[in-house]
N, C-alpha and C. Protein backbone atom coordinates (compact mmCIF):
# COMPACT_ATOMS: atom_id res chain seq x y z
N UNK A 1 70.54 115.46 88.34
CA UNK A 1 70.63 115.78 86.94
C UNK A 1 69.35 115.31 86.25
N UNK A 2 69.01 115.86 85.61
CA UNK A 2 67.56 115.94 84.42
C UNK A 2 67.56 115.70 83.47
N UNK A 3 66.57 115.38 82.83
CA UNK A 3 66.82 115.48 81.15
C UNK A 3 67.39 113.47 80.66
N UNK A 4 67.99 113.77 79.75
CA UNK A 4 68.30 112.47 78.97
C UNK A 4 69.45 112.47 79.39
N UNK A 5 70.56 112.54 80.00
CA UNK A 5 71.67 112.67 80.45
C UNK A 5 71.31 112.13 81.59
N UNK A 6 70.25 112.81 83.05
CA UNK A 6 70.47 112.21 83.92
C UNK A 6 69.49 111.11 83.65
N UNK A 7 68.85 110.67 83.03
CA UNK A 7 67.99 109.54 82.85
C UNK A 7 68.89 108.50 82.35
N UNK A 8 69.91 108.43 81.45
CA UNK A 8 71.57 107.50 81.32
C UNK A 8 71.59 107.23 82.60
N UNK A 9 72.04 108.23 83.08
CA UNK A 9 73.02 107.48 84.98
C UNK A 9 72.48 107.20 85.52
N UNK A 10 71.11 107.67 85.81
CA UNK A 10 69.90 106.81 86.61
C UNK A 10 69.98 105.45 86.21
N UNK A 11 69.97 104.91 84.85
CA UNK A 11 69.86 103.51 84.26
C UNK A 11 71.26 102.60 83.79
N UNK A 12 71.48 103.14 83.46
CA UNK A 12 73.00 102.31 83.35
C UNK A 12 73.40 101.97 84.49
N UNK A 13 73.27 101.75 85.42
CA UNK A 13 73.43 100.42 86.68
C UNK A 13 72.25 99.75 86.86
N UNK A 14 70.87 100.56 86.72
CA UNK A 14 70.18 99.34 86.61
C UNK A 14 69.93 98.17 85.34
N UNK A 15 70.17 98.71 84.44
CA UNK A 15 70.39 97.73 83.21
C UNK A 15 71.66 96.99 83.30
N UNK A 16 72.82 97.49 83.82
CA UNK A 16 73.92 97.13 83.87
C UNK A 16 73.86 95.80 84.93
N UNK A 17 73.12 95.79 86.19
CA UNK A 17 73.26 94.77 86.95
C UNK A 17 72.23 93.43 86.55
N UNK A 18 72.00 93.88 85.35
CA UNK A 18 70.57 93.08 85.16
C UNK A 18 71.94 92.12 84.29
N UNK A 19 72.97 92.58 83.88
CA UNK A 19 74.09 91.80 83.47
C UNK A 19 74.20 91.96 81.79
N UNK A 20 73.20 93.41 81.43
CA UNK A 20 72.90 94.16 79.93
C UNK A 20 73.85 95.21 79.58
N UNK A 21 73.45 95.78 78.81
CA UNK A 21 73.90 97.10 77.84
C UNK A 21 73.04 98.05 77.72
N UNK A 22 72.69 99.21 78.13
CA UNK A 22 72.15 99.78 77.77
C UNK A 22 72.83 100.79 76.54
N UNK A 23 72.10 100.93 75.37
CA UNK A 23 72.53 100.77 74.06
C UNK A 23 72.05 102.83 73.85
N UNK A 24 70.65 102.84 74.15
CA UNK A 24 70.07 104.35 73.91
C UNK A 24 69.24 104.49 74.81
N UNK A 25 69.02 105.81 75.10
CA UNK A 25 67.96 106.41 76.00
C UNK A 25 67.62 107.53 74.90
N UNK A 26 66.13 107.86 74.57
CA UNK A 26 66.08 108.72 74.25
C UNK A 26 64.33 109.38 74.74
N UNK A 27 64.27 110.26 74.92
CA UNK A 27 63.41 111.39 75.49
C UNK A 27 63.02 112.42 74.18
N UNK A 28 61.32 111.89 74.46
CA UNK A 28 60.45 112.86 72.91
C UNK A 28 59.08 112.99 73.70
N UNK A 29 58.81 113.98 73.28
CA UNK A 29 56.93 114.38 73.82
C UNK A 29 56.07 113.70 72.79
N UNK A 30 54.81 113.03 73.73
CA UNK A 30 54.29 111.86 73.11
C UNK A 30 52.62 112.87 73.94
N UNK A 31 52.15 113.85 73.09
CA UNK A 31 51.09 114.55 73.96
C UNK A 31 51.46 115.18 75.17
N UNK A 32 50.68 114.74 76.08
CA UNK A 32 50.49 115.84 77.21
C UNK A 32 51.86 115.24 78.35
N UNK A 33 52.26 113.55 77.81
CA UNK A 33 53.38 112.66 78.35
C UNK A 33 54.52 113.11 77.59
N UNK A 34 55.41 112.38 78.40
CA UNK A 34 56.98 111.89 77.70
C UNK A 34 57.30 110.61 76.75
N UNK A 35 57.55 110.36 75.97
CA UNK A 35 58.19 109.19 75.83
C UNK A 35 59.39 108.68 76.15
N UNK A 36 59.77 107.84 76.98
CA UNK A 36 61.16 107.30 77.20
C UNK A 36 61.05 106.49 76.48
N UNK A 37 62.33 106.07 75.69
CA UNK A 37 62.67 105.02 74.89
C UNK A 37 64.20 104.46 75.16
N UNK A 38 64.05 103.62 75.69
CA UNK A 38 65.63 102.65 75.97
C UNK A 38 65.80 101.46 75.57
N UNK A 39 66.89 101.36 74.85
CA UNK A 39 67.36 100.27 73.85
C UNK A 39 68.58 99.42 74.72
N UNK A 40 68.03 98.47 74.83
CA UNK A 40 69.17 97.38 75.83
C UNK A 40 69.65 95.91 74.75
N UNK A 41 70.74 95.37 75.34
CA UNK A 41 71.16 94.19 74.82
C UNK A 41 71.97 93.78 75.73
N UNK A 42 72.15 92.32 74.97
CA UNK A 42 73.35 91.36 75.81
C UNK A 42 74.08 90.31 75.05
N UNK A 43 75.03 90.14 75.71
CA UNK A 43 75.40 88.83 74.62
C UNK A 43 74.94 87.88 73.93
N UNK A 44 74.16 87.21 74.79
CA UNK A 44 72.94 86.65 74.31
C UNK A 44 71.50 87.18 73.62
N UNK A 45 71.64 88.18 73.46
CA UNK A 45 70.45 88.69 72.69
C UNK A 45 69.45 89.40 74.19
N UNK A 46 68.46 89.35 73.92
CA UNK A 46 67.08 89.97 74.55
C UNK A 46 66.15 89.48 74.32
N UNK A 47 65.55 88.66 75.37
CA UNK A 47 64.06 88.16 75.09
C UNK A 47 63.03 88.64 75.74
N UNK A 48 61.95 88.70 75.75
CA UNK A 48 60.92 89.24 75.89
C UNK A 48 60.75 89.55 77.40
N UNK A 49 60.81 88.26 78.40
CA UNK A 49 60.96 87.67 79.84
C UNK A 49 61.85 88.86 80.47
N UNK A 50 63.22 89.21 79.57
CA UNK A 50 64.11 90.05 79.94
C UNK A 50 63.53 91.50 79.61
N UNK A 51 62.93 91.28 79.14
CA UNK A 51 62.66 93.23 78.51
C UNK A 51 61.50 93.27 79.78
N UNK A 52 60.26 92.44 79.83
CA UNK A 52 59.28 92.85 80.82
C UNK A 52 59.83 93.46 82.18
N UNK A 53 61.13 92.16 82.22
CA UNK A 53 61.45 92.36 84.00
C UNK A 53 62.63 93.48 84.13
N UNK A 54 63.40 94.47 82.93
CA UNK A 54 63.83 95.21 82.67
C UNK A 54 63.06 96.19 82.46
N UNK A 55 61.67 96.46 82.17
CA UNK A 55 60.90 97.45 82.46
C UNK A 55 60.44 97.38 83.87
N UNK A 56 60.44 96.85 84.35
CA UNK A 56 59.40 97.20 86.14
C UNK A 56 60.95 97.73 86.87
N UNK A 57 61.92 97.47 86.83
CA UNK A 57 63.26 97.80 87.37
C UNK A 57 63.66 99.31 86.72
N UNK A 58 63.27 99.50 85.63
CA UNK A 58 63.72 101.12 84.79
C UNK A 58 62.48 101.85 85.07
N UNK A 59 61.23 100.99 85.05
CA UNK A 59 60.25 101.89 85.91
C UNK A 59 60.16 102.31 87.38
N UNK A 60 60.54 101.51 88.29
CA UNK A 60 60.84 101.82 89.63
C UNK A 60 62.08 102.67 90.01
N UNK A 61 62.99 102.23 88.89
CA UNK A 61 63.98 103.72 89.28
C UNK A 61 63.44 104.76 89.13
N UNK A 62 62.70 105.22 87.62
CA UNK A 62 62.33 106.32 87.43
C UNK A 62 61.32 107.17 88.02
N UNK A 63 60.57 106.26 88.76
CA UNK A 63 59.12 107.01 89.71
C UNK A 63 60.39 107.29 91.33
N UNK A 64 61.29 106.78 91.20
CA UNK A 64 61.71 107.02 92.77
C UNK A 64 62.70 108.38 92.24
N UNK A 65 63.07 108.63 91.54
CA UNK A 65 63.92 109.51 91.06
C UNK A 65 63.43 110.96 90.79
N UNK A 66 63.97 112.22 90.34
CA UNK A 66 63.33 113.14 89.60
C UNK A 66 64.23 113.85 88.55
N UNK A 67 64.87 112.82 87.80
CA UNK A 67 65.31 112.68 86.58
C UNK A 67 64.61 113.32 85.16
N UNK A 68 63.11 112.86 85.57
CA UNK A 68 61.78 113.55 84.47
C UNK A 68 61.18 114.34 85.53
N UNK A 69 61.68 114.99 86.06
CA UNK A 69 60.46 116.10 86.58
C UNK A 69 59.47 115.24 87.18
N UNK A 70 58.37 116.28 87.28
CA UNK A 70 57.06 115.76 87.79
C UNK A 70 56.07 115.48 86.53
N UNK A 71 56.89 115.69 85.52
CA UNK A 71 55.55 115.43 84.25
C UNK A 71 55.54 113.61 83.92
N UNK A 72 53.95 113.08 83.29
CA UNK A 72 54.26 111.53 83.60
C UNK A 72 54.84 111.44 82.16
N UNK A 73 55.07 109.99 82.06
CA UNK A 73 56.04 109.49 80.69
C UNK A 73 55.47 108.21 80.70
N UNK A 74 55.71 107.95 79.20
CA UNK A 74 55.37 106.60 78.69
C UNK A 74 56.83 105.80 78.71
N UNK A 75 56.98 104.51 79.17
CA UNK A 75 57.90 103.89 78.96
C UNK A 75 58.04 102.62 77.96
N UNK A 76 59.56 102.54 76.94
CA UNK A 76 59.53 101.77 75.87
C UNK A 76 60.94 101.30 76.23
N UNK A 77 60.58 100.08 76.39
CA UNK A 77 61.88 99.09 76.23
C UNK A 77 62.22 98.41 75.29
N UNK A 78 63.12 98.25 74.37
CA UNK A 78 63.36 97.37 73.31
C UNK A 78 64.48 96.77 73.13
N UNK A 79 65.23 96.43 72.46
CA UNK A 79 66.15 95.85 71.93
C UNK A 79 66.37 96.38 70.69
N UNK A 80 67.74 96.41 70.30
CA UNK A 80 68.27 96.59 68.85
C UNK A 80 67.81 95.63 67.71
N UNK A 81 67.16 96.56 66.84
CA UNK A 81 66.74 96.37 65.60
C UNK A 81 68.10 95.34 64.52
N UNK A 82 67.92 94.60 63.49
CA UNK A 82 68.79 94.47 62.80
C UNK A 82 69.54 95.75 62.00
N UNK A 83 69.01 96.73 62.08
CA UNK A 83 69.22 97.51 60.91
C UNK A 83 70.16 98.58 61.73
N UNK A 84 70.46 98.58 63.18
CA UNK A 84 71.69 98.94 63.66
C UNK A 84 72.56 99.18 63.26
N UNK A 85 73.74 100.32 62.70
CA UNK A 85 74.91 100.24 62.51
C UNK A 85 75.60 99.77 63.77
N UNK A 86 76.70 98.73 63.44
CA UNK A 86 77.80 98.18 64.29
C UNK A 86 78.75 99.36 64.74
N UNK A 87 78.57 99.59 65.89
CA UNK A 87 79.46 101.04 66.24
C UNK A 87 80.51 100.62 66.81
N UNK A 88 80.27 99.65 67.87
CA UNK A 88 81.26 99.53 68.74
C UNK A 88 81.59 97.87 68.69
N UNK A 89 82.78 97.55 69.50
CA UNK A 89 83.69 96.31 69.30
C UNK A 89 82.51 94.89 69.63
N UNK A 90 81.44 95.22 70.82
CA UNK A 90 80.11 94.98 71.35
C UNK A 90 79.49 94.23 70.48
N UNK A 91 79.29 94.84 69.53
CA UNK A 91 78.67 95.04 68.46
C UNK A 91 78.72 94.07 67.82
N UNK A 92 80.07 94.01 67.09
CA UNK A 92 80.71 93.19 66.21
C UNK A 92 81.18 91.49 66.71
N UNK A 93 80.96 91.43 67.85
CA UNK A 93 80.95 90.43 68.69
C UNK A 93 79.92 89.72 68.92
N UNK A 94 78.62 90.47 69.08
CA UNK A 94 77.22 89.64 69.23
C UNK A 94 77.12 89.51 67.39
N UNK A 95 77.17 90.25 66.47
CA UNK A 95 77.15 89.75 65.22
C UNK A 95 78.00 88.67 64.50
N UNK A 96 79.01 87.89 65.06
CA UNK A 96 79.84 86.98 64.78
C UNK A 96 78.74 85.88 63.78
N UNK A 97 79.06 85.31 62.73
CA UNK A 97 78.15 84.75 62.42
C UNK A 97 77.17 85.74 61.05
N UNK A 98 77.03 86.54 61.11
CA UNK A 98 76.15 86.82 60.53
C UNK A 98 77.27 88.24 59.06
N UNK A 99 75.67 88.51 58.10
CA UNK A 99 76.50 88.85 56.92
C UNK A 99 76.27 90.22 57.24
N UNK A 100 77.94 90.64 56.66
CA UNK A 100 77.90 92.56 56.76
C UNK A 100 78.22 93.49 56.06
N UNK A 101 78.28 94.39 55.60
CA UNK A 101 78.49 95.42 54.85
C UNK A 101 79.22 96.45 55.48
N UNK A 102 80.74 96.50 54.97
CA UNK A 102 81.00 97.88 55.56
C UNK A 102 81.89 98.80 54.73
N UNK A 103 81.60 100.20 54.92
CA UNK A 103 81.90 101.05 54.44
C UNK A 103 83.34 101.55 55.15
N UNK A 104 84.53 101.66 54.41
CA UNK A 104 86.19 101.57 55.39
C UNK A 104 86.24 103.70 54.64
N UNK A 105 87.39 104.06 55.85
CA UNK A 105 87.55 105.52 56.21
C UNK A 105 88.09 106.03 55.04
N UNK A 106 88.67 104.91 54.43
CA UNK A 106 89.09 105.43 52.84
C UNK A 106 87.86 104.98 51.43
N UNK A 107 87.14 105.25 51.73
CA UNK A 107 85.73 105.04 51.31
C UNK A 107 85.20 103.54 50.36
N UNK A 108 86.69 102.96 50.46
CA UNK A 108 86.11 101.63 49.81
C UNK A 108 85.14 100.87 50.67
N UNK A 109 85.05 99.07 50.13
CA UNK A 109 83.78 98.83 51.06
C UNK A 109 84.15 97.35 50.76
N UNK A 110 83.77 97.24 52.03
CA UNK A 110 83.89 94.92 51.53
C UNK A 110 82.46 94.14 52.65
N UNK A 111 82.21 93.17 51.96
CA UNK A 111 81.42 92.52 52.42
C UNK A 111 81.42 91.29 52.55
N UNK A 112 81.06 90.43 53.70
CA UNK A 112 81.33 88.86 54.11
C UNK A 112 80.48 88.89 55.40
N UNK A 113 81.69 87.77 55.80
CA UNK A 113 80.31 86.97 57.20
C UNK A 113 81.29 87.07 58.11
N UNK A 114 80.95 87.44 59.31
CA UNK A 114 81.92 87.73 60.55
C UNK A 114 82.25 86.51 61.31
N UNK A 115 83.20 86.21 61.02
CA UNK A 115 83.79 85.16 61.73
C UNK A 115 84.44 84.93 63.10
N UNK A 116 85.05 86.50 63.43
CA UNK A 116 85.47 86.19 64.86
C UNK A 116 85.50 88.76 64.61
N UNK A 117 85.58 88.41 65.94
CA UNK A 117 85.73 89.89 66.35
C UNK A 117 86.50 90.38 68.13
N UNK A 118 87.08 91.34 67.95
CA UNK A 118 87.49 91.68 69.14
C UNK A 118 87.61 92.79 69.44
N UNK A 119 88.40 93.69 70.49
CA UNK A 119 88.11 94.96 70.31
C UNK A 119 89.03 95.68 69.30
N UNK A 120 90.19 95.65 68.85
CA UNK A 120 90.50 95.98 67.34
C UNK A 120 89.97 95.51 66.11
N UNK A 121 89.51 94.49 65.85
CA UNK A 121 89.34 94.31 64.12
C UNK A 121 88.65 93.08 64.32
N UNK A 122 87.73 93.08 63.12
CA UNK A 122 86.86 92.02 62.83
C UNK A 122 87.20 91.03 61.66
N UNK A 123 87.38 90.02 61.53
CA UNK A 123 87.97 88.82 60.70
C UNK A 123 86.25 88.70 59.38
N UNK A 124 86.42 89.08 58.58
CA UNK A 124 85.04 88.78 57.59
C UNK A 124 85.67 87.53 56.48
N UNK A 125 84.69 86.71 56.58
CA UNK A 125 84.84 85.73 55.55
C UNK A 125 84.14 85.82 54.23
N UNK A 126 85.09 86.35 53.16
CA UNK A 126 84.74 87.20 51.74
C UNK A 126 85.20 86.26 51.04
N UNK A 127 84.03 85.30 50.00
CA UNK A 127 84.21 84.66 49.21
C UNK A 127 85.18 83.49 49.85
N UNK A 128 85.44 83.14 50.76
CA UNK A 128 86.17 81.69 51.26
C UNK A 128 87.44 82.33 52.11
N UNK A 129 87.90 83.36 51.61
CA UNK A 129 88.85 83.79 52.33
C UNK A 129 89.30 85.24 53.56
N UNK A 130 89.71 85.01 54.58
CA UNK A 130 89.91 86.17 55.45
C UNK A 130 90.15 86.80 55.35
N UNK A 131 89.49 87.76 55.73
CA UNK A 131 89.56 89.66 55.62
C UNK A 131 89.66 90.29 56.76
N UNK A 132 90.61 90.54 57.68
CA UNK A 132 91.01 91.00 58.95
C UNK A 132 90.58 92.69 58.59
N UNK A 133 89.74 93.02 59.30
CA UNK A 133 89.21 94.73 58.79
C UNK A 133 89.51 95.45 60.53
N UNK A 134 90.46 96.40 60.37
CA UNK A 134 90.86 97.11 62.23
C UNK A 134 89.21 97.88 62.16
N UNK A 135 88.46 97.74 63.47
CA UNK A 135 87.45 98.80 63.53
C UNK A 135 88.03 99.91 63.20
N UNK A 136 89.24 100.16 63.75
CA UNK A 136 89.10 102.15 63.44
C UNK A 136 89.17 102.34 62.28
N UNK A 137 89.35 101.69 60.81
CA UNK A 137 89.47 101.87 59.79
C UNK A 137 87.54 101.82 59.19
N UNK A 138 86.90 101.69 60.01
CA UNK A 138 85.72 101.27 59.99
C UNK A 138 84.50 102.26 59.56
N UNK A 139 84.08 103.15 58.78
CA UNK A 139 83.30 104.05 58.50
C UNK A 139 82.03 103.97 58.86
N UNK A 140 81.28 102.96 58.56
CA UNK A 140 79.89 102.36 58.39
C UNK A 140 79.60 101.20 58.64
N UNK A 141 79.33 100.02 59.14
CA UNK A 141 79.19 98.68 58.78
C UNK A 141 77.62 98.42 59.60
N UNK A 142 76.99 97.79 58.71
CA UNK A 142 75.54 96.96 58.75
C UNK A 142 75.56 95.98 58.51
N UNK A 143 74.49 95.25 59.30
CA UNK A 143 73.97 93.92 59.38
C UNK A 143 73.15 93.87 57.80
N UNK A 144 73.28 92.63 57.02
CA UNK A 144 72.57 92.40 55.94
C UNK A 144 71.66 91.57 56.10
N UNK A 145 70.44 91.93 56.03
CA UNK A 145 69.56 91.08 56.21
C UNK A 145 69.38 89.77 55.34
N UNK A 146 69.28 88.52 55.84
CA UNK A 146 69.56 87.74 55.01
C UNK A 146 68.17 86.80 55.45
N UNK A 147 66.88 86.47 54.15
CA UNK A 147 66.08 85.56 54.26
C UNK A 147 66.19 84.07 54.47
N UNK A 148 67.72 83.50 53.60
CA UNK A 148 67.66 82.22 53.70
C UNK A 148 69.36 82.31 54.11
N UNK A 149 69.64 81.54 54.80
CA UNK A 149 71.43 81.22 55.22
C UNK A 149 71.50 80.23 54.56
N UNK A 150 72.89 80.61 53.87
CA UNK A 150 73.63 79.36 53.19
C UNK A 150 74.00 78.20 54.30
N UNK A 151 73.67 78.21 55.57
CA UNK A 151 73.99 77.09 56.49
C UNK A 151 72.72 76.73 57.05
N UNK A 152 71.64 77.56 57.02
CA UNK A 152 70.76 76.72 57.55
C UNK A 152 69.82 75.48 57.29
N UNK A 153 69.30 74.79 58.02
CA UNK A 153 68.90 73.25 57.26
C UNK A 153 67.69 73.51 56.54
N UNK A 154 67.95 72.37 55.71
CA UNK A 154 67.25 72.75 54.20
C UNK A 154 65.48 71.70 55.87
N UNK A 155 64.65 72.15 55.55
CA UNK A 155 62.93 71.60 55.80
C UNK A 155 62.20 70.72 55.03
């Protein structure tokens, strides 16, 4: 299989055994190349150490493979941006801790700090008190970028 589809199944075991997520694959012409672009994570986040040695492993699949044809490609490994919508339960789990915004299926909207999450519903702490929100009721929800935390130590 070819294309951005078979370039997924090609990688999702190798990202997967690396003990990650592979989050996106996406495939764009970058000149006379390809661009591959794959977005990985983990519970612990993604550090740099992990992305290098996660590129020579997504690069060696892909030269042994013919997933991209014979045309060459540029390869981009990254990690999820803050500005991610929270899609999945994943999601809402590595964000524990942090402040969110979400937009619910009946178009209202509440905002707090994620306190615990699982794969039904995320617990947000709004103004001191718990807000149990079911994902599937879930429309939209973003990470809020926040410069200073009300918990972090004052310098």
């Amino acid at each position: 299989m070819r294309g951005q589809d078979g370039v997924r199944a090609l990688l999702d075991p190798v990202v997967a055994d690396a003990g990650l997520d592979l989050e996106e694959v996406s495939i764009s012409a970058a000149g006379k190349r390809r661009r591959v672009r794959i977005v990985i994570d983990g519970d612990g986040g993604v550090d740099l150490d992990t992305i290098a040695r996660i590129s020579q492993d997504v690069s060696q699949a892909l030269d042994g493979s013919d997933a991209l044809g014979d045309a060459p490609y540029v390869l981009e490994v990254t990690s999820p941006g803050v500005d991610r919508p929270l899609t999945l339960p994943r999601h809402w789990r590595r964000a524990v801790g942090r402040l969110v915004a979400c937009t619910l299926a009946d178009g209202s909207s509440v905002s707090g700090r994620i306190t615990s999450a699982d794969d039904a519903e995320a617990v947000l702490d709004v103004d001191g008190a718990p807000v149990s929100v079911p994902l599937a009721d879930v429309a939209r929800a973003q990470i809020e970028i926040e410069w200073s935390r009300p918990d972090a130590p004052a310098e």
